[in-house]
C-alpha atoms as a PDB file:
ATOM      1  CA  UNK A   1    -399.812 -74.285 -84.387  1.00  0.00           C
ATOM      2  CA  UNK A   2    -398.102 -71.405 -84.409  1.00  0.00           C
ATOM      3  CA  UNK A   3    -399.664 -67.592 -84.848  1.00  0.00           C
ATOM      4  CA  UNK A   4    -397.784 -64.815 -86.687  1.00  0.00           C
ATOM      5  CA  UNK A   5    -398.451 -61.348 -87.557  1.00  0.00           C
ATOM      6  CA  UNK A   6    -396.705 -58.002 -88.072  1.00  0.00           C
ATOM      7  CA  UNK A   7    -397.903 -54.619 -88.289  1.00  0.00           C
ATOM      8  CA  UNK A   8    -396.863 -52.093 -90.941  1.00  0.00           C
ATOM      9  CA  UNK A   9    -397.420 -48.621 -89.289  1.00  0.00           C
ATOM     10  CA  UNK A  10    -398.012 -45.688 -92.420  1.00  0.00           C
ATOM     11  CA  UNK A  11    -398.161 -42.358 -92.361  1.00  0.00           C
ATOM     12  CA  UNK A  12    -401.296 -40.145 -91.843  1.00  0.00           C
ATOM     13  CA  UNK A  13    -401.412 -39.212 -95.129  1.00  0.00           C
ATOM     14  CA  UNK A  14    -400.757 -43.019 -96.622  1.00  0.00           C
ATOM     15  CA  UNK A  15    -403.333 -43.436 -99.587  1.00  0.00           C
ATOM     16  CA  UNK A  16    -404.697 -46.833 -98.345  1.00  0.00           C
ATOM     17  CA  UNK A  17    -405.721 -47.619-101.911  1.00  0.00           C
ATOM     18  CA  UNK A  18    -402.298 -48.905-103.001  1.00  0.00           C
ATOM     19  CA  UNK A  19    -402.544 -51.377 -99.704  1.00  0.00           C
ATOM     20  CA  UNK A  20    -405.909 -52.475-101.179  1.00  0.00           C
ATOM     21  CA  UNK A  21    -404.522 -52.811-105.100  1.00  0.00           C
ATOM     22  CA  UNK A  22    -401.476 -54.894-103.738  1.00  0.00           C
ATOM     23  CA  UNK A  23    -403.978 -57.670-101.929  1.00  0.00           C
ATOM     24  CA  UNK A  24    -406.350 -57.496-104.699  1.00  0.00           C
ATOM     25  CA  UNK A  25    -403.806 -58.383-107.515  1.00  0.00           C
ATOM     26  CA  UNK A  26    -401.684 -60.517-104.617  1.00  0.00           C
ATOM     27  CA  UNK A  27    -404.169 -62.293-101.790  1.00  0.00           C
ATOM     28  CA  UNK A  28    -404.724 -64.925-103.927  1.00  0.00           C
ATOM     29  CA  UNK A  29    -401.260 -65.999-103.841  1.00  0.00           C
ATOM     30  CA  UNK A  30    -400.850 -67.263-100.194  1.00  0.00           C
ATOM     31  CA  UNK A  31    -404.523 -69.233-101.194  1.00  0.00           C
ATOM     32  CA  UNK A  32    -403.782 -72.884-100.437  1.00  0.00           C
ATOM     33  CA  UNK A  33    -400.031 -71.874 -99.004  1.00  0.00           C
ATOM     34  CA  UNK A  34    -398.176 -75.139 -97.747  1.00  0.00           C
ATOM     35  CA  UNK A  35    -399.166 -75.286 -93.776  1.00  0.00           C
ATOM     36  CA  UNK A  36    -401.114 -72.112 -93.861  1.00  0.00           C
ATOM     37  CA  UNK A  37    -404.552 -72.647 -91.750  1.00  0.00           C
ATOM     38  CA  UNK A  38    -405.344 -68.803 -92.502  1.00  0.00           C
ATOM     39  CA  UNK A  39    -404.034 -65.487 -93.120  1.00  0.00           C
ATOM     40  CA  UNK A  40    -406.751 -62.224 -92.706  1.00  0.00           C
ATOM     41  CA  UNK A  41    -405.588 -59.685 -94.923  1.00  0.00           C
ATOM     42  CA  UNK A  42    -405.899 -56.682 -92.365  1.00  0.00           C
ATOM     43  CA  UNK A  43    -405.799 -52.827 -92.711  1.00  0.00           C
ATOM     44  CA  UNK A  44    -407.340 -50.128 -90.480  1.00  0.00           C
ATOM     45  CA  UNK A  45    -408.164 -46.976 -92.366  1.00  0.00           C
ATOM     46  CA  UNK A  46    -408.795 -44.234 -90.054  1.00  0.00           C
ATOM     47  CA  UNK A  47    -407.930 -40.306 -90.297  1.00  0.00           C
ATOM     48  CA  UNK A  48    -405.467 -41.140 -87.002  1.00  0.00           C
ATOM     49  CA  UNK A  49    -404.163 -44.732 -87.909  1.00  0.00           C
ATOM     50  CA  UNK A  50    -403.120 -46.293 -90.569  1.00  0.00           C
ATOM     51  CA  UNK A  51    -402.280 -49.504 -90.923  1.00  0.00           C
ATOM     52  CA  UNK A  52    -401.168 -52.926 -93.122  1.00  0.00           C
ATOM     53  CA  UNK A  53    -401.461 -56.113 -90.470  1.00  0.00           C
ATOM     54  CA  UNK A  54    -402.034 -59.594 -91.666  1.00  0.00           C
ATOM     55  CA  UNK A  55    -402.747 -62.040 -89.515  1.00  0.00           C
ATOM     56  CA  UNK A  56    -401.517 -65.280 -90.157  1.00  0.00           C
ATOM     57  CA  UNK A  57    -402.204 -68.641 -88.228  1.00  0.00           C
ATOM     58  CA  UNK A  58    -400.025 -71.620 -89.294  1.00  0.00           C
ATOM     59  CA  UNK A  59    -400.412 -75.651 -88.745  1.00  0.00           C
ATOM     60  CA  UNK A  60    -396.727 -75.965 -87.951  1.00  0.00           C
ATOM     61  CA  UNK A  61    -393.418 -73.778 -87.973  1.00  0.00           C
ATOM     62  CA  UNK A  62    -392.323 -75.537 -91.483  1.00  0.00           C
ATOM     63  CA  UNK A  63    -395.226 -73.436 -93.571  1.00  0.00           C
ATOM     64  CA  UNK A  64    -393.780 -70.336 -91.288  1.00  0.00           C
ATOM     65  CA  UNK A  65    -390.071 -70.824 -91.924  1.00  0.00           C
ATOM     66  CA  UNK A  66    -390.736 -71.730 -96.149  1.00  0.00           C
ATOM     67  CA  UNK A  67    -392.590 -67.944 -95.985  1.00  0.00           C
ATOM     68  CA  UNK A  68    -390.288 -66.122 -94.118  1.00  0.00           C
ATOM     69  CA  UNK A  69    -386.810 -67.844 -96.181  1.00  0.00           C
ATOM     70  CA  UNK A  70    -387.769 -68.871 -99.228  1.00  0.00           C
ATOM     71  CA  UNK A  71    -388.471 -65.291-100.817  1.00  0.00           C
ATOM     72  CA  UNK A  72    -392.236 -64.837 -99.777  1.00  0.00           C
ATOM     73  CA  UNK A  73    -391.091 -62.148 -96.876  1.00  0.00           C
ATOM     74  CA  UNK A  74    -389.027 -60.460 -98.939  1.00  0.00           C
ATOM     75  CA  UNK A  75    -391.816 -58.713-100.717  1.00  0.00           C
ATOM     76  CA  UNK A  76    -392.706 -57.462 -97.455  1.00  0.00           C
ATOM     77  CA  UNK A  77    -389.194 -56.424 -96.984  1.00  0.00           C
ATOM     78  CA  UNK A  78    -388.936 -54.555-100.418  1.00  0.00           C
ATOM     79  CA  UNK A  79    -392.543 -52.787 -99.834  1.00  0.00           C
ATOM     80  CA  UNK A  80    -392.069 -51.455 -96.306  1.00  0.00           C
ATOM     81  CA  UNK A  81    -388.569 -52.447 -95.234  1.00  0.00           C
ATOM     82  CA  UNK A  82    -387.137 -54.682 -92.109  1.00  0.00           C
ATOM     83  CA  UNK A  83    -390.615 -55.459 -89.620  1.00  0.00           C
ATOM     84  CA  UNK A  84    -390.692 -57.322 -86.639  1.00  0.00           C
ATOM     85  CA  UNK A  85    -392.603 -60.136 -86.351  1.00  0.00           C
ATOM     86  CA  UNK A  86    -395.158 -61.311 -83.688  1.00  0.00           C
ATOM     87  CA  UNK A  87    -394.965 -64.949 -82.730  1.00  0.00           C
ATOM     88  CA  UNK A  88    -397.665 -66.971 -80.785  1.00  0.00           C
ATOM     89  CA  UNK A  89    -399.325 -69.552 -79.694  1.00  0.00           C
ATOM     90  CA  UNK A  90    -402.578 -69.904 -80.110  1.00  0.00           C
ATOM     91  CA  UNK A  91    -404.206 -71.135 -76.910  1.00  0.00           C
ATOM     92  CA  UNK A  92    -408.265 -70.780 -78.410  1.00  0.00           C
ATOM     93  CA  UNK A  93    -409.417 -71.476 -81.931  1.00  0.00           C
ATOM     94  CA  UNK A  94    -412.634 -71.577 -82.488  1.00  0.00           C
ATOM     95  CA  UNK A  95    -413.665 -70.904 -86.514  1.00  0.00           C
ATOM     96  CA  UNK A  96    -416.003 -71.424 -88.098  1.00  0.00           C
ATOM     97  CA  UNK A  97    -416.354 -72.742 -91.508  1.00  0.00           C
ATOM     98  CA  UNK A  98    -418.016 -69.566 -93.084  1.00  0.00           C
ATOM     99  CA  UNK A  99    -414.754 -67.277 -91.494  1.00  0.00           C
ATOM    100  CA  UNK A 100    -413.825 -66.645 -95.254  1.00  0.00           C
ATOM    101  CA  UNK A 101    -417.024 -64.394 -95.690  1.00  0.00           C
ATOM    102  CA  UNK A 102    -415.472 -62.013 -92.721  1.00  0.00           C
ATOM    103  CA  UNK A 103    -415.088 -58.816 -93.700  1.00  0.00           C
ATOM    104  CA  UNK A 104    -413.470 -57.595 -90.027  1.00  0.00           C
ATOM    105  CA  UNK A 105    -411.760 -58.182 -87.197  1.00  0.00           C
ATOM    106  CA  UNK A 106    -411.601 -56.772 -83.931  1.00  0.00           C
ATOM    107  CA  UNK A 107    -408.400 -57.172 -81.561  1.00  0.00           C
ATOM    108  CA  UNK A 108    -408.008 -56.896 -77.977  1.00  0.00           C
ATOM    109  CA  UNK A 109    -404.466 -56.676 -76.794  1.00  0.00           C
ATOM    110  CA  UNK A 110    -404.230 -58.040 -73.401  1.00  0.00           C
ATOM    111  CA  UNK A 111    -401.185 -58.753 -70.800  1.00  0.00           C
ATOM    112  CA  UNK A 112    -401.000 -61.355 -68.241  1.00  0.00           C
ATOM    113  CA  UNK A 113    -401.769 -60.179 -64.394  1.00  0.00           C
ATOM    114  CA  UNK A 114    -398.158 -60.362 -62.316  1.00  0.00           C
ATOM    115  CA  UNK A 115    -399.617 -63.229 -59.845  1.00  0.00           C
ATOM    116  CA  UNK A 116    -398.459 -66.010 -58.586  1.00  0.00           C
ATOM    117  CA  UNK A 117    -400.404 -68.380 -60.397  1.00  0.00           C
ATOM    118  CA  UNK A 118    -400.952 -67.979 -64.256  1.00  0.00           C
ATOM    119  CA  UNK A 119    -404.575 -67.631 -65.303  1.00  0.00           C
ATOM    120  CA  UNK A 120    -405.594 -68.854 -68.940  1.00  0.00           C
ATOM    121  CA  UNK A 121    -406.790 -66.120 -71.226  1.00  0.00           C
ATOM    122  CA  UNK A 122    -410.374 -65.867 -71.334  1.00  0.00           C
ATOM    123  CA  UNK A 123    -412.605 -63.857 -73.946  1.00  0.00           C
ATOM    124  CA  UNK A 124    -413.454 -60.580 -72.890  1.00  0.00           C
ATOM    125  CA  UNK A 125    -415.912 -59.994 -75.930  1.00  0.00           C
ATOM    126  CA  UNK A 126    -417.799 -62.996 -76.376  1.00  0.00           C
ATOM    127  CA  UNK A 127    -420.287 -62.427 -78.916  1.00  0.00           C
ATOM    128  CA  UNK A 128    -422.675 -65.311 -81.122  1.00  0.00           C
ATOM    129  CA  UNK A 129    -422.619 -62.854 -84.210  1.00  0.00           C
ATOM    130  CA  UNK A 130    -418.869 -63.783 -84.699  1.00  0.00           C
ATOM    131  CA  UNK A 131    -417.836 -65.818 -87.320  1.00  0.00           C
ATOM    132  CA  UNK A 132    -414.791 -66.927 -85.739  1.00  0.00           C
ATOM    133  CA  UNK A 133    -412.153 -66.316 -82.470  1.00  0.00           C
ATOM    134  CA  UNK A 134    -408.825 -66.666 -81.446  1.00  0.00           C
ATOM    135  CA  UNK A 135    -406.683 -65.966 -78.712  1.00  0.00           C
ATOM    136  CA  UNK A 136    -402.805 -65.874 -79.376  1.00  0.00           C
ATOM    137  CA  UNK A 137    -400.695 -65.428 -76.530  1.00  0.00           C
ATOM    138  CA  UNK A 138    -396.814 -65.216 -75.942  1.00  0.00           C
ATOM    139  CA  UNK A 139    -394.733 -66.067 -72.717  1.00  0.00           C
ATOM    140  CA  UNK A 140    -391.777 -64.508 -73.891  1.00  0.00           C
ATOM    141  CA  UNK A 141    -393.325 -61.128 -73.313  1.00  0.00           C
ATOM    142  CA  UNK A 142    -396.749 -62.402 -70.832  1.00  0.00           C
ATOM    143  CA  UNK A 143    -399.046 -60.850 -73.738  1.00  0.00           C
ATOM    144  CA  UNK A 144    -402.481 -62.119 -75.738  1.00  0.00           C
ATOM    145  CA  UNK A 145    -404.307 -60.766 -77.948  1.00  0.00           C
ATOM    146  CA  UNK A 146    -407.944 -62.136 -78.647  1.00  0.00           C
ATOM    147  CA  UNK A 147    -409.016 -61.697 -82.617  1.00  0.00           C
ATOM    148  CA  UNK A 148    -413.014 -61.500 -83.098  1.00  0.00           C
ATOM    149  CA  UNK A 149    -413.576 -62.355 -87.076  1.00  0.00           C
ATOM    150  CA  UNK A 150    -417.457 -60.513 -88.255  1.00  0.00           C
ATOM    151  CA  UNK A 151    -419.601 -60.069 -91.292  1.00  0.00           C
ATOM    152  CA  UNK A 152    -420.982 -56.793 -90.260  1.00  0.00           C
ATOM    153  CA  UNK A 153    -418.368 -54.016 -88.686  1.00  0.00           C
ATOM    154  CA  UNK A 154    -418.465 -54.332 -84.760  1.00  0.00           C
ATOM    155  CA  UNK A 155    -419.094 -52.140 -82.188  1.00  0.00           C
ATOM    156  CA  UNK A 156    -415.845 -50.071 -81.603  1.00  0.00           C
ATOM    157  CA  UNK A 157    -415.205 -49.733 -77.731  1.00  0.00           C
ATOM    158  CA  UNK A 158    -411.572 -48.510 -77.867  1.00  0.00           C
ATOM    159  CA  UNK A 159    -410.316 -51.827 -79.291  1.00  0.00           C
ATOM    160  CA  UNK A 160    -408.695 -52.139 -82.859  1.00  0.00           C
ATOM    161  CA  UNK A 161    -410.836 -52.726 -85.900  1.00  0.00           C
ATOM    162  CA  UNK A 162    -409.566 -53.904 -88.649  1.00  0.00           C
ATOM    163  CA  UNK A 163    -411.168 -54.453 -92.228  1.00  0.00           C
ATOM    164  CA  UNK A 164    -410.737 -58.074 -93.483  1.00  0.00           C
ATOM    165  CA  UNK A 165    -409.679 -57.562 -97.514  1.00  0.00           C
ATOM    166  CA  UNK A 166    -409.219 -61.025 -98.019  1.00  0.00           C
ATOM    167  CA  UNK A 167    -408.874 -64.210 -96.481  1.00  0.00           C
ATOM    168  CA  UNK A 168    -406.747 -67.266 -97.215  1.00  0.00           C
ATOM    169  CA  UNK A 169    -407.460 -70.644 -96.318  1.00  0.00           C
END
């Protein structure tokens, strides 16, 4: 498996609205994608950060590499120009069969302690109201990040919320 995401920084004054439009006319489209496990449609919409950042968790790299060469990407390109894209490997995932009916997510960036053994990530937020987590984490850079998928908008305690606006399965 292979986790993927990219985050589209906008300006303050972004109307958020043509974000929404674009998934509502377009989510559908990576529905059923070849090797796709899930993609969360993700935007935060606050007065100090905005924000386009879709999640994407893949079976294998070949459902990654038809997106990103064969023309899917490219939209991305067109809309918001040249991103860079997050790679990882997901080390927990634990979802559960109703994680479609998520309507946020919160995100915990994390890095690896500088020791000389390597501890597994662990879940700092554990929570039974979740519909679904995962933990992503890349050696090329000693980083995780633990996604927390919810019905009902979270608790906010400096961590990234995002609204879900569609997920694809």
């Amino acid at each position: 498996m292979i986790g993927m995401q990219y985050k589209i920084t906008l300006p303050n004054d972004y109307d958020m609205d043509i974000i929404r439009d674009r998934v509502t006319k377009n989510g559908n489209k990576t529905d059923g994608f070849d090797q796709l496990l899930f993609k969360a449609y993700l935007i935060a919409d606050y007065s100090n950060k905005k924000q386009y950042a879709p999640l994407y968790v893949w079976k294998n790299n070949e459902g990654m590499n038809k997106f990103i060469f064969e023309g899917f990407y490219d939209n991305i390109i067109n809309s918001f120009g040249w991103q860079n894209i997050n790679i990882g490997v997901p080390y927990l995932l634990d979802v559960k069969e109703n994680i479609i009916e998520a309507k946020y997510l919160l995100e915990i960036e994390n890095e690896f302690s500088n020791k000389v053994k390597v501890v597994a990530p662990k879940l700092t937020y554990p929570n039974e109201e979740c519909l679904g987590k995962v933990i992503i984490y890349n050696p090329d850079k000693w980083k995780y990040v633990e996604f927390y998928f919810y019905k009902d908008m979270p608790k906010r305690n400096g961590e990234s919320i995002y609204q879900i606006l569609h997920m694809s399965v």
